[in-house]
C-alpha atoms as a PDB file:
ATOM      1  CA  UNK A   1     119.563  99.360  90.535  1.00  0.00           C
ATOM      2  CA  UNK A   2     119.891 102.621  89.366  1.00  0.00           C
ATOM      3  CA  UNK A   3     123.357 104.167  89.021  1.00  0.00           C
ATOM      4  CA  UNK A   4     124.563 107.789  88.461  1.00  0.00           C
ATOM      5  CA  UNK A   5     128.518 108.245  87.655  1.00  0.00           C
ATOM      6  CA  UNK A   6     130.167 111.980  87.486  1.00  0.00           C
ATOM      7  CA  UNK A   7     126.838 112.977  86.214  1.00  0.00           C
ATOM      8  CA  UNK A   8     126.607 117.020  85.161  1.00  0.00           C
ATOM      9  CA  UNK A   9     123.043 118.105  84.194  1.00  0.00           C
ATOM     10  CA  UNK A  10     121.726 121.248  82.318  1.00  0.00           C
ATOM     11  CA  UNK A  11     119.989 123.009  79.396  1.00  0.00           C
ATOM     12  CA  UNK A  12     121.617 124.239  76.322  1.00  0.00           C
ATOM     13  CA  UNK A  13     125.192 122.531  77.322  1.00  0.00           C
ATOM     14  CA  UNK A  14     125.176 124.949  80.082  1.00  0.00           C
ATOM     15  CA  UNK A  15     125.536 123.049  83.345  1.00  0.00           C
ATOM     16  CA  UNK A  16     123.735 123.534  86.449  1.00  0.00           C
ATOM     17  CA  UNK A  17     124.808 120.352  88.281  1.00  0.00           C
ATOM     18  CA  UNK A  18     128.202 118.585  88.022  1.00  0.00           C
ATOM     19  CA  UNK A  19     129.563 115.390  89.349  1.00  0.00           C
ATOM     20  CA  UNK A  20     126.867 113.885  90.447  1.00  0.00           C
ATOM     21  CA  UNK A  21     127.586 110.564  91.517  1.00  0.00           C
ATOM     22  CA  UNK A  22     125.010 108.435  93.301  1.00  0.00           C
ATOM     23  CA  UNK A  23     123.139 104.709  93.375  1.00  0.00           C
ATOM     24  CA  UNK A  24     119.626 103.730  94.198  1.00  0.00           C
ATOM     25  CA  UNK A  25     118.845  99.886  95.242  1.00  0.00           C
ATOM     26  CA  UNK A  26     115.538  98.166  95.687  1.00  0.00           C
ATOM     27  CA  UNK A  27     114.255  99.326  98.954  1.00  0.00           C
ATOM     28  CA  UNK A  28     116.196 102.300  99.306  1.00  0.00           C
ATOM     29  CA  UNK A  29     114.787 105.689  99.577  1.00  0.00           C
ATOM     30  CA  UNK A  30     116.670 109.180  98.888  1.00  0.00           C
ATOM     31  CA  UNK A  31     115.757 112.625  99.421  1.00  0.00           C
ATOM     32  CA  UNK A  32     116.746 115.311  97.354  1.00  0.00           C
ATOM     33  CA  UNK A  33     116.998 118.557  98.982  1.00  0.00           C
ATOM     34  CA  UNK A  34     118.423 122.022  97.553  1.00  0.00           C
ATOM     35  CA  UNK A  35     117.240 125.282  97.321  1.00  0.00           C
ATOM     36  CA  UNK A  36     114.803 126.279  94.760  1.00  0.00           C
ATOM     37  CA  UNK A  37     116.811 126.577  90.969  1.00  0.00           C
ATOM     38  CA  UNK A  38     119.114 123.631  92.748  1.00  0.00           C
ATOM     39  CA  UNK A  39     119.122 121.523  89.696  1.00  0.00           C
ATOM     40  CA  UNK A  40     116.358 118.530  91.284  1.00  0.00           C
ATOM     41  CA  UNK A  41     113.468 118.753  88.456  1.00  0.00           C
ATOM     42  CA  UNK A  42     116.417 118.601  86.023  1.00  0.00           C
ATOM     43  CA  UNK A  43     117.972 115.709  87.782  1.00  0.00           C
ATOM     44  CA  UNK A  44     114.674 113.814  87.587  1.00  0.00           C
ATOM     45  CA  UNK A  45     113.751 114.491  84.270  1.00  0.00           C
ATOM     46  CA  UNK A  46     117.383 113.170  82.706  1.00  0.00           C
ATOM     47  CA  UNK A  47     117.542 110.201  84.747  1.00  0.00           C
ATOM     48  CA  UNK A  48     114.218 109.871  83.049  1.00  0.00           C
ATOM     49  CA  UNK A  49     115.627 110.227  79.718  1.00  0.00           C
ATOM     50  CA  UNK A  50     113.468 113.428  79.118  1.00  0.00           C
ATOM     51  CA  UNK A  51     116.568 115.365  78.341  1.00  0.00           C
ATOM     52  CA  UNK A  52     120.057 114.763  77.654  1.00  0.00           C
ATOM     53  CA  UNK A  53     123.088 114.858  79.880  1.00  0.00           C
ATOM     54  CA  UNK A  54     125.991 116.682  79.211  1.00  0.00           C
ATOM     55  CA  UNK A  55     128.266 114.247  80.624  1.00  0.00           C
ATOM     56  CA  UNK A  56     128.385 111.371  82.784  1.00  0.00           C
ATOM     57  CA  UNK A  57     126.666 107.935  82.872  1.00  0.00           C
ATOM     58  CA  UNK A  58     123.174 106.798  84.106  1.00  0.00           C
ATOM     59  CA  UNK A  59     122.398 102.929  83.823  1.00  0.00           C
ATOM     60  CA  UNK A  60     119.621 100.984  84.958  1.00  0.00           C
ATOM     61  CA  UNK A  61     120.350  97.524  85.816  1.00  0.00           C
ATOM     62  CA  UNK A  62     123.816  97.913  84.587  1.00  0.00           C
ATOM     63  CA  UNK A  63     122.194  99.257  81.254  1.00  0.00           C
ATOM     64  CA  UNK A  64     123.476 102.601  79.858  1.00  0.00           C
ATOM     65  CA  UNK A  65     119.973 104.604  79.824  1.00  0.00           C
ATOM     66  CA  UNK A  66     120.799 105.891  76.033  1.00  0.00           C
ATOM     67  CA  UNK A  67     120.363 102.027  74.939  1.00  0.00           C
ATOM     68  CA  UNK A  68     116.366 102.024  76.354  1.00  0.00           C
ATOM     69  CA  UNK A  69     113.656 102.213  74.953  1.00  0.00           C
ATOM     70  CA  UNK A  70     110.990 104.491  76.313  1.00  0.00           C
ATOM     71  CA  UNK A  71     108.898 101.788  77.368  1.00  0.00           C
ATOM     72  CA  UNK A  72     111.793  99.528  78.677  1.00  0.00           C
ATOM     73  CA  UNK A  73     112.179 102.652  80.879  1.00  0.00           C
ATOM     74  CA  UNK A  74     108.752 103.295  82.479  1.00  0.00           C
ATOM     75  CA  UNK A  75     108.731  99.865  83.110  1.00  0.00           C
ATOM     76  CA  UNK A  76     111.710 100.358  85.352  1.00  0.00           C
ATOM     77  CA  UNK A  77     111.280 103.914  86.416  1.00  0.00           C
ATOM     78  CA  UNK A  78     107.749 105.555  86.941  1.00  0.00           C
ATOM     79  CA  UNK A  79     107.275 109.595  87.750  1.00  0.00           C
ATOM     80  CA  UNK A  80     105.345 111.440  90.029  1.00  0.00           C
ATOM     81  CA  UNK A  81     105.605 114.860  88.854  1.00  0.00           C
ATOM     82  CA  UNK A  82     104.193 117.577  91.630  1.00  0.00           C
ATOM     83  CA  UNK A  83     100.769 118.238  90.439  1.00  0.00           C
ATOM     84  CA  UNK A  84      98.211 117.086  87.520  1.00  0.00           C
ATOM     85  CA  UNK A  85      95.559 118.900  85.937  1.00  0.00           C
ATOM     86  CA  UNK A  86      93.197 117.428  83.608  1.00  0.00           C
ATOM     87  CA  UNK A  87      90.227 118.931  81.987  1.00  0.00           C
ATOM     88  CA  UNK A  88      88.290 115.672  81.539  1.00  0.00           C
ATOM     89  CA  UNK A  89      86.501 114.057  84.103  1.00  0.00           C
ATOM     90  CA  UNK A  90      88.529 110.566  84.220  1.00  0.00           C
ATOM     91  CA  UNK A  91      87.582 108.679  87.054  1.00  0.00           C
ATOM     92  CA  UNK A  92      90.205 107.640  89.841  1.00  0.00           C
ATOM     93  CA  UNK A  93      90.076 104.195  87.994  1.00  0.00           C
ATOM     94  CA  UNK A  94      91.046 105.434  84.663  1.00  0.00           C
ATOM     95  CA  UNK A  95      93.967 107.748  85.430  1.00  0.00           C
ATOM     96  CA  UNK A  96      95.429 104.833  87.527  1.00  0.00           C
ATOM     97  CA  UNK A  97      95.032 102.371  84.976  1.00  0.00           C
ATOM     98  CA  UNK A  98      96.975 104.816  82.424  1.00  0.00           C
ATOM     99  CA  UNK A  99     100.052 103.641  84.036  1.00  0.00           C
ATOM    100  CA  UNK A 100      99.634 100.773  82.700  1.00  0.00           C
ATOM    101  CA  UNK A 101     100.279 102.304  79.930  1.00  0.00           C
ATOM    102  CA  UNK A 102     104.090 100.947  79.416  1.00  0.00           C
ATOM    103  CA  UNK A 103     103.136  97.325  79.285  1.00  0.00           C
ATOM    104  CA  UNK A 104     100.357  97.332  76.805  1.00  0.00           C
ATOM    105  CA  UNK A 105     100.812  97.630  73.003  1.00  0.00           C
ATOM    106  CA  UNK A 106     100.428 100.890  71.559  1.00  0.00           C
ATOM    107  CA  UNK A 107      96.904  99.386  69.406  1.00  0.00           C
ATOM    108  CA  UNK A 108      96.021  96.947  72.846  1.00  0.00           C
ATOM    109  CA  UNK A 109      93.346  97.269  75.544  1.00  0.00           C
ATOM    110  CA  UNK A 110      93.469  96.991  78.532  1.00  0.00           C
ATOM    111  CA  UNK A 111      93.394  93.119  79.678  1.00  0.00           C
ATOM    112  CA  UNK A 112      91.764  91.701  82.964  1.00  0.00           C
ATOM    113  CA  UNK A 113      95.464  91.610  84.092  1.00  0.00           C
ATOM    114  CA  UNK A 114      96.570  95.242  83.141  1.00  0.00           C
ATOM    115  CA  UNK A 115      93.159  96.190  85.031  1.00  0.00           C
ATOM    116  CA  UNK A 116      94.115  94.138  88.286  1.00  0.00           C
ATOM    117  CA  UNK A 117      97.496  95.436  88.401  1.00  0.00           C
ATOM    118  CA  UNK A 118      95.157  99.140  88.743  1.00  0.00           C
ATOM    119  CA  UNK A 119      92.835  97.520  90.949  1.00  0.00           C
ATOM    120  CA  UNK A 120      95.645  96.220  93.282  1.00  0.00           C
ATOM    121  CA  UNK A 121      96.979  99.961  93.254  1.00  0.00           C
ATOM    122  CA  UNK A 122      94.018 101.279  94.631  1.00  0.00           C
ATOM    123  CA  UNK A 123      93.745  98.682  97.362  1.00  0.00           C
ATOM    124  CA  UNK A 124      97.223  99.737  97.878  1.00  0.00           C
ATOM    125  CA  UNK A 125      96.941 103.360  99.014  1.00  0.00           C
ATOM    126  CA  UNK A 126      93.819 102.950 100.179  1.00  0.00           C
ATOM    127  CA  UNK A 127      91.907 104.598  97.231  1.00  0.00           C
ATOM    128  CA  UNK A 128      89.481 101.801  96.102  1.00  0.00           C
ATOM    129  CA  UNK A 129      86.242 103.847  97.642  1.00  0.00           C
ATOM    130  CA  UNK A 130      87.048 106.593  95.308  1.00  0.00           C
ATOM    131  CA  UNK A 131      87.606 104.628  92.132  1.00  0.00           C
ATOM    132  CA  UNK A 132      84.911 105.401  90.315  1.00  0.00           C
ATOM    133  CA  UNK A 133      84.620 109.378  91.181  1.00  0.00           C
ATOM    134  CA  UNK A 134      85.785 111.825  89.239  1.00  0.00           C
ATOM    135  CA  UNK A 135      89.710 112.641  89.312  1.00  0.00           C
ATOM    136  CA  UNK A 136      88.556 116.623  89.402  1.00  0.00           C
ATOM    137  CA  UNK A 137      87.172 116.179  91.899  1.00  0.00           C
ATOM    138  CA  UNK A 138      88.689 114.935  94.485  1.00  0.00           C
ATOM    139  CA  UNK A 139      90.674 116.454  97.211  1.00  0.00           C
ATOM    140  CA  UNK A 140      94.479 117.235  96.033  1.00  0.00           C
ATOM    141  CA  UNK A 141      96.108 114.996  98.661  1.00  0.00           C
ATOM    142  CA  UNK A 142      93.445 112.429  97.210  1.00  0.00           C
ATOM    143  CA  UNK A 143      94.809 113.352  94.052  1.00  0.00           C
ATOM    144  CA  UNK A 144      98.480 112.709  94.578  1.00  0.00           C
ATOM    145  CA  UNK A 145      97.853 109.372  96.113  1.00  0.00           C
ATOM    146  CA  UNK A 146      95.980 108.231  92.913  1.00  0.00           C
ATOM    147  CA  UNK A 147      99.224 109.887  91.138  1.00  0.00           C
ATOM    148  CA  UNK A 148     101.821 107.379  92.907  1.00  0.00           C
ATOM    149  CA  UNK A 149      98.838 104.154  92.421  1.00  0.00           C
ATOM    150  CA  UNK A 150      98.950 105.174  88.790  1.00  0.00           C
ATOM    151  CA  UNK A 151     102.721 105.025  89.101  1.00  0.00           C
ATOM    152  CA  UNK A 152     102.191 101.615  90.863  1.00  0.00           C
ATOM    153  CA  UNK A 153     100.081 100.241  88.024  1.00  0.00           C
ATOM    154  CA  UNK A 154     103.427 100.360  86.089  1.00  0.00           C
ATOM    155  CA  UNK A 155     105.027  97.697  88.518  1.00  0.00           C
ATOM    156  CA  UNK A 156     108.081  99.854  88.365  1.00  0.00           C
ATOM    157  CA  UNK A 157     111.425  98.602  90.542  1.00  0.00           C
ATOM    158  CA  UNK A 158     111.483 102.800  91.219  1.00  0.00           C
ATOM    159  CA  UNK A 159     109.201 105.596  91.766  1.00  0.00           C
ATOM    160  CA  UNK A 160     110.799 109.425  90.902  1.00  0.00           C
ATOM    161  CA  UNK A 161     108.976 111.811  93.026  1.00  0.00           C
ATOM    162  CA  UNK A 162     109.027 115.269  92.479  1.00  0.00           C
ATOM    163  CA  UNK A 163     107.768 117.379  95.647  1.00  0.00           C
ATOM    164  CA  UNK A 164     105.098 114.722  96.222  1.00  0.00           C
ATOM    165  CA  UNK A 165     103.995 116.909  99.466  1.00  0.00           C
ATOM    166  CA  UNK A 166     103.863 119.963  97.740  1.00  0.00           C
ATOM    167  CA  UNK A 167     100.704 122.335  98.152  1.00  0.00           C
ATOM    168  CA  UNK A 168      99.366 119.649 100.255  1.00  0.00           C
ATOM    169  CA  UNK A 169      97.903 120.113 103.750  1.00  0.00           C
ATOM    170  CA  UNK A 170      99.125 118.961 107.033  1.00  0.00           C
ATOM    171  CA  UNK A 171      96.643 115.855 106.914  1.00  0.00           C
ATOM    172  CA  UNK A 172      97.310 114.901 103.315  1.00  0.00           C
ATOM    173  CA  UNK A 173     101.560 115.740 103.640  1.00  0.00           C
ATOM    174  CA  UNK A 174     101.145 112.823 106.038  1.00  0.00           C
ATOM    175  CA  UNK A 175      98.742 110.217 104.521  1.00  0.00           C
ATOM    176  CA  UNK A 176     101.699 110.562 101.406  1.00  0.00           C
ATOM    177  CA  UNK A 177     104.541 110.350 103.063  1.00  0.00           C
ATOM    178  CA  UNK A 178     103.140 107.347 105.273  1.00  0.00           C
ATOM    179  CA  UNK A 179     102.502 105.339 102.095  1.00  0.00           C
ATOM    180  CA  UNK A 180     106.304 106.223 100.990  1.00  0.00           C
ATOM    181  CA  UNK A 181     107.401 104.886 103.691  1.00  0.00           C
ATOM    182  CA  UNK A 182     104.913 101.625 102.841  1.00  0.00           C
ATOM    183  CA  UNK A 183     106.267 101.354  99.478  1.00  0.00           C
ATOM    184  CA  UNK A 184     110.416 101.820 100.924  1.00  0.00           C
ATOM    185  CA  UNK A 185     109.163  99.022 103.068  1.00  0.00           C
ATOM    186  CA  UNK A 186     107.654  96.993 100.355  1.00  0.00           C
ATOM    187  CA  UNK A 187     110.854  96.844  98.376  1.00  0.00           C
ATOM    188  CA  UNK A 188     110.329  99.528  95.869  1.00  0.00           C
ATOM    189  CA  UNK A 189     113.364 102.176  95.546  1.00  0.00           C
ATOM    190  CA  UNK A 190     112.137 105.754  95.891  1.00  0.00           C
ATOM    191  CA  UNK A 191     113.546 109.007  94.797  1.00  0.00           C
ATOM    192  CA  UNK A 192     112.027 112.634  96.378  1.00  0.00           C
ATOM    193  CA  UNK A 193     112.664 115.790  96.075  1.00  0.00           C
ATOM    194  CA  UNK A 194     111.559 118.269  99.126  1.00  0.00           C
ATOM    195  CA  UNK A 195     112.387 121.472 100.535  1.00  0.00           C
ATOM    196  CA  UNK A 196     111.339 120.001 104.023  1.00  0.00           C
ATOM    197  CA  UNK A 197     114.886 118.609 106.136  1.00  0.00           C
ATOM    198  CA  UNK A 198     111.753 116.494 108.410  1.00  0.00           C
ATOM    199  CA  UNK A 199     110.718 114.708 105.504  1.00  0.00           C
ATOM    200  CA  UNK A 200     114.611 113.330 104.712  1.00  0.00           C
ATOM    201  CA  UNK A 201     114.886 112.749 108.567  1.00  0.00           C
ATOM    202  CA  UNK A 202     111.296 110.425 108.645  1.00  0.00           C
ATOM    203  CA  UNK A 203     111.453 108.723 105.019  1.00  0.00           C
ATOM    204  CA  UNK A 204     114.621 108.882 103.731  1.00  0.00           C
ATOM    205  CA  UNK A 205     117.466 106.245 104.440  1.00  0.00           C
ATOM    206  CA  UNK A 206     120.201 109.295 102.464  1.00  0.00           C
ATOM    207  CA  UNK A 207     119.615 112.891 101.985  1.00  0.00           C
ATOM    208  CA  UNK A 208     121.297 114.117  98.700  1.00  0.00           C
ATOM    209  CA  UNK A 209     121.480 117.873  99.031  1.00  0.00           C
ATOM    210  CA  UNK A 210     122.252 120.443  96.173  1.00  0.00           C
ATOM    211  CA  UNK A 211     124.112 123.339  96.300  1.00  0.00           C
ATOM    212  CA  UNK A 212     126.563 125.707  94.124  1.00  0.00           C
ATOM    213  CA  UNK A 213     125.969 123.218  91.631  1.00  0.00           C
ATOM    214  CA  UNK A 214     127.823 120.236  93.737  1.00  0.00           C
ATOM    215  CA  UNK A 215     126.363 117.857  95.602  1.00  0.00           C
ATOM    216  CA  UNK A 216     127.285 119.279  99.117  1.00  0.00           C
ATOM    217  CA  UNK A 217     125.883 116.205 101.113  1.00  0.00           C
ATOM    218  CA  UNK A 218     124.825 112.691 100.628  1.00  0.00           C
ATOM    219  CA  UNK A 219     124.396 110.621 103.323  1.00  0.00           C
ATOM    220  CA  UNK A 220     122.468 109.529 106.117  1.00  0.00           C
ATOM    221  CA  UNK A 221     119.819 112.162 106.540  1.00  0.00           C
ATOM    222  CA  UNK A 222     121.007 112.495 110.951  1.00  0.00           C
ATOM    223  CA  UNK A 223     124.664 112.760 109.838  1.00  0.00           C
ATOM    224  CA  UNK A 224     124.395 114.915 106.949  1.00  0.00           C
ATOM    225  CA  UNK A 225     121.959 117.635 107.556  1.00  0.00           C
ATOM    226  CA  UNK A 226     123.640 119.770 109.761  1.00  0.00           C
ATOM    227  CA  UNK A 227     122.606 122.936 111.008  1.00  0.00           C
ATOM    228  CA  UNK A 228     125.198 124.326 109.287  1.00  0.00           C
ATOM    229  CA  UNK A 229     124.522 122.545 106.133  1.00  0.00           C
ATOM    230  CA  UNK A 230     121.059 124.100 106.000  1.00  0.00           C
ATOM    231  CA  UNK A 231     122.089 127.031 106.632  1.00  0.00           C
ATOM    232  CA  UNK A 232     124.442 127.733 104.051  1.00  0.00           C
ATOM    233  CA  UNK A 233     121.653 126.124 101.418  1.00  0.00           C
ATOM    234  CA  UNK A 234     118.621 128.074 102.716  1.00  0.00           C
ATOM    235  CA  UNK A 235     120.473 131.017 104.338  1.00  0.00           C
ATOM    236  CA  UNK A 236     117.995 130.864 107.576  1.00  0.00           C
ATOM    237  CA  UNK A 237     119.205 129.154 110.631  1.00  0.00           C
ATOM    238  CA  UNK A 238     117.936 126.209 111.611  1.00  0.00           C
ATOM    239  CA  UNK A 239     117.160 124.246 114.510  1.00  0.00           C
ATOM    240  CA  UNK A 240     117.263 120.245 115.316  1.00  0.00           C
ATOM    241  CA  UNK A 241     116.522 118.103 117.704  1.00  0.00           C
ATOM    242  CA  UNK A 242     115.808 114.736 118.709  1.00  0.00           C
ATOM    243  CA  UNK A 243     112.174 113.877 119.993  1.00  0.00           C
ATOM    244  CA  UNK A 244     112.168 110.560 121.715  1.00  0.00           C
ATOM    245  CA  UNK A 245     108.248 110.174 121.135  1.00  0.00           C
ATOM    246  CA  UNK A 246     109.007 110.467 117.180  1.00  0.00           C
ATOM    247  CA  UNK A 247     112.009 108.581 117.569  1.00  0.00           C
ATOM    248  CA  UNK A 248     113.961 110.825 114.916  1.00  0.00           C
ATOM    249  CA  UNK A 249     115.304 114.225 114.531  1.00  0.00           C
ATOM    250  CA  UNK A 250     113.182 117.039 113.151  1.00  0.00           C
ATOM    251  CA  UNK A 251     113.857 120.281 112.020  1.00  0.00           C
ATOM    252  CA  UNK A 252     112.489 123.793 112.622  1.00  0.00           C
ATOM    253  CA  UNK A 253     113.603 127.461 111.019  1.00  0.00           C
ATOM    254  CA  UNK A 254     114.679 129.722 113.879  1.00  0.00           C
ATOM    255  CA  UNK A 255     111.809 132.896 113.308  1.00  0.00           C
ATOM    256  CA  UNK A 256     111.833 136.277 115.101  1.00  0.00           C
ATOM    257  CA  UNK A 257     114.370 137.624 118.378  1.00  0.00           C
ATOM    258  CA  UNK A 258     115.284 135.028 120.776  1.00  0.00           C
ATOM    259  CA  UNK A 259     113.914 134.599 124.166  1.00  0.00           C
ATOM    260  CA  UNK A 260     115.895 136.967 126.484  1.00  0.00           C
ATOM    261  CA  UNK A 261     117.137 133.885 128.602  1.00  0.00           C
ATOM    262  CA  UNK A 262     118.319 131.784 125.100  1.00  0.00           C
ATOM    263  CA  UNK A 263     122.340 131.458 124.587  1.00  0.00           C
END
């Protein structure tokens, strides 16, 4: 489990976030949403012991983060950050089997094992045609799903993923967030960050939303998200409703004058 008690987050001792108090179980997914300078790539990279907090208390496990070691943490936690570049031609293979990177010795190979665990990540999102091409150059949706199997490879109890839609077409926004949901199902406890309400409503079991520096919502993504909510975060108005074919809510900007018969 991952645990987050009257949290408050920033750079130089100058706080952007405060009181952030949240908990993340096996199988449990959570969607960060805020506007953009919200705080969310700062969350993710203290709970990932990339920077410090100013106050509050993050544990894994019941664990105080401060007492882990790097590698005792990516082998609890793995990241997804929002885009990779690399200038060598790696193949899908090889960047996947990087995440195993936590559980081998820093003077180690790889052992049959460590390359199974990769192998089995592949299979996983569906990525084993494509393990021996090049990582550059593939398609960028292609890309982020070999970015969560590398993730995998680390057999991680969470996955932190920061805007794992973004710059991503229609088609590829939707092969991701189908395998999220995959992984939620699987057992694994994910973290997200997006500036899209829809994804909360169709992945997300809570929706923590930033705003002012205060969390101002974490709940149930149908209970919390209010039309007011999102308005006051994104300053447009916004538009739900349910769609019995989807089964969920879903969420649209309201663009341009209203129809001359609209109330």
């Amino acid at each position: 489990m991952l645990s987050v008690d009257h949290l408050t987050i920033g750079y130089g001792g100058k706080a952007i976030v405060r009181d952030l108090s949240f908990t993340l179980s096996p199988g449990q997914s959570l969607c960060v949403l805020g506007a953009n300078g919200s705080g969310k790539t700062t969350l993710f990279r203290t709970l990932l012991g990339l920077m410090p907090a100013i106050s509050g208390d993050i544990s894994i496990n019941g664990a105080p983060l401060a007492s882990l070691s790097r590698a005792e943490i990516a082998r609890a936690i793995a990241y997804v950050p929002q885009a990779h570049e690399t200038f060598f031609p790696f193949s899908v293979r090889e960047i996947v089997l990087m995440g195993r990177a936590a559980r081998i010795g820093v003077f180690d190979a790889p052992t049959a094992n460590d390359r199974a665990a990769a192998q089995a990540a592949l299979d996983m999102l569906g990525l084993a045609p494509l393990a021996d091409r090049a990582y550059t150059e593939i398609s960028g949706g292609e890309r982020q799903l070999a970015l969560i199997a590398r993730a995998l490879a680390q057999d991680p109890q969470t996955l932190v993923l920061d805007e794992p839609t973004a710059n991503l077409d229609l088609g590829n926004q939707v092969r991701v967030l189908e395998q999220l949901l995959k992984l939620a199902s699987a057992g694994r406890a994910l973290l997200f960050a997006s500036h899209d309400p829809d994804q909360a409503f169709a992945c997300a079991d809570r929706a923590l939303v930033l705003h002012n520096s205060v969390i101002a919502a974490l709940g149930p993504p149908q209970e919390t998200l209010t039309p007011a909510l999102l308005e006051s975060v994104y300053g447009v108005a916004v538009e739900l409703a349910y769609l019995p074919a989807l089964g969920r809510v879903v969420s649209a900007p309201r663009v341009g004058p209203l129809p001359p018969n609209a109330n």
